[in-house]
Protein backbone atom coordinates (compact mmCIF):
# COMPACT_ATOMS: atom_id res chain seq x y z
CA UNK A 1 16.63 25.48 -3.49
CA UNK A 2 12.85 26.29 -3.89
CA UNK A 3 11.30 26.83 -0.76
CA UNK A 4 7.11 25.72 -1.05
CA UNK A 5 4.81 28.41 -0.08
CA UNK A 6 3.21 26.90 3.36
CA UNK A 7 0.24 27.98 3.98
CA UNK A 8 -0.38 28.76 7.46
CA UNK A 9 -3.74 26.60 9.02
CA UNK A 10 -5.35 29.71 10.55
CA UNK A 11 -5.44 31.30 7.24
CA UNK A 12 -6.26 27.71 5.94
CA UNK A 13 -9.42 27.10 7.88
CA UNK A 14 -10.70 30.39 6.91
CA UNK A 15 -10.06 30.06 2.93
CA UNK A 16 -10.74 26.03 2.40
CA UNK A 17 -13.44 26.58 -0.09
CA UNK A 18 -10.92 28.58 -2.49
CA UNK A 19 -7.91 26.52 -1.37
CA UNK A 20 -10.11 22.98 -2.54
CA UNK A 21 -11.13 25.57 -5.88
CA UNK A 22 -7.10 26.04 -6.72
CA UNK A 23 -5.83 22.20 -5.82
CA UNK A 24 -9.14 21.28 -8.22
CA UNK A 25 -7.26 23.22 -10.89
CA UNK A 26 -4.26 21.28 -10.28
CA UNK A 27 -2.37 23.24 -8.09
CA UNK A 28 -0.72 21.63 -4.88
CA UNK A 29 -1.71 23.67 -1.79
CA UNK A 30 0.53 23.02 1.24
CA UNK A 31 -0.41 24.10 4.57
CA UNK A 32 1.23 23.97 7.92
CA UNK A 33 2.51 25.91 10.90
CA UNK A 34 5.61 27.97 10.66
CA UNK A 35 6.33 27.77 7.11
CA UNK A 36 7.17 23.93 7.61
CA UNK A 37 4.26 22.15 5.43
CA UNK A 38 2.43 19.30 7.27
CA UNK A 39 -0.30 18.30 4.68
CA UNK A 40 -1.77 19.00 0.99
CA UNK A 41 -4.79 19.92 -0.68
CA UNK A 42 -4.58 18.33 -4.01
CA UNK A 43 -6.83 16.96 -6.80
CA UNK A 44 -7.69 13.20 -6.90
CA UNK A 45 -5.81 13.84 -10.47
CA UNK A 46 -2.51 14.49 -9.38
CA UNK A 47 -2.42 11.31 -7.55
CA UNK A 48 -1.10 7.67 -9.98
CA UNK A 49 -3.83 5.50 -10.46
CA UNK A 50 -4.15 1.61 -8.74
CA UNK A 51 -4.48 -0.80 -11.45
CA UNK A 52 -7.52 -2.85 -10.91
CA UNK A 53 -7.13 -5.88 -9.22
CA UNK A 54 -8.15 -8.01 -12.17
CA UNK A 55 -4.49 -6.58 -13.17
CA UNK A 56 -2.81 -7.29 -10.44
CA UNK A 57 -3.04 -10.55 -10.22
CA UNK A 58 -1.57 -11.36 -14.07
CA UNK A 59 1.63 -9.50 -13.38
CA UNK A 60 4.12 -11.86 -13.81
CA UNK A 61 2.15 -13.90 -16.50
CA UNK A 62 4.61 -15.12 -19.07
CA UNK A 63 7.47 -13.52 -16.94
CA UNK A 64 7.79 -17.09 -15.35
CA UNK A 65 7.70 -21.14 -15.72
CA UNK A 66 6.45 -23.20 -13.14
CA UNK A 67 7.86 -27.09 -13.59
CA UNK A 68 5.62 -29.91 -14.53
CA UNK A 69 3.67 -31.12 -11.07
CA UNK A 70 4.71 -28.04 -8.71
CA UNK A 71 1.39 -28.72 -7.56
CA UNK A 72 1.41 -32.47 -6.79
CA UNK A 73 0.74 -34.01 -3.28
CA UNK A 74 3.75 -33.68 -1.18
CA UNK A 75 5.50 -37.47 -0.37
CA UNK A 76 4.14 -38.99 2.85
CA UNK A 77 8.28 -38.73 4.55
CA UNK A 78 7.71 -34.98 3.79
CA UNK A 79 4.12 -34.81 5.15
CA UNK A 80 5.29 -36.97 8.60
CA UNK A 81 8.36 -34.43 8.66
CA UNK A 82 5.79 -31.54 9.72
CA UNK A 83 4.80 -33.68 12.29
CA UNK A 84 7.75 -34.67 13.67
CA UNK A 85 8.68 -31.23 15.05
CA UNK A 86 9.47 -31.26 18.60
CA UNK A 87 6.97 -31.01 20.94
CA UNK A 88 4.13 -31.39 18.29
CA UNK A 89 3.44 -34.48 19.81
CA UNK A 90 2.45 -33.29 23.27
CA UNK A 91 0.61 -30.61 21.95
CA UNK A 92 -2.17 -33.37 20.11
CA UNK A 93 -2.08 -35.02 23.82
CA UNK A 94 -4.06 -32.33 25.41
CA UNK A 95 -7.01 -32.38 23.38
């Protein structure tokens, strides 16, 4: 198994303007504190772009049928359901 090359933060703090050089070239700079890495230096690249939003929100166009009148008033028995939750009605008292 490949061990990555940590590079220690002393050594870190002392080189960033080279390390941010190298990750700007594409290469993945790890650093950390006894060889176990703890963060990267790495190009904006290397990283997946977000889709814009505009995108986002047409993702499961055509993927999906809604049924005639999903979006119709709900019946008045389903409406008075909501209200008939107990205790509801002594929390309308109060006000």
């Amino acid at each position: 198994m490949n061990e990555i090359k940590t590079i220690p933060i002393h050594e870190a703090k002392s080189n960033l303007s080279k390390l941010v050089k190298r990750a700007a070239a594409g290469e993945t700079i790890y650093i950390g504190a006894y060889g176990k890495p703890e963060a990267i230096i790495a190009s904006p690249d290397s990283f997946p772009k977000k889709k814009p939003i505009s995108e986002a929100f047409g993702c499961l166009r055509g993927k999906m049928e809604l049924p005639e009148g999903w979006d119709d008033p709900l019946p008045e028995d389903i409406i008075e359901s909501f209200y008939s939750i107990r205790g509801f009605e002594e929390f309308g008292k109060n006000e």
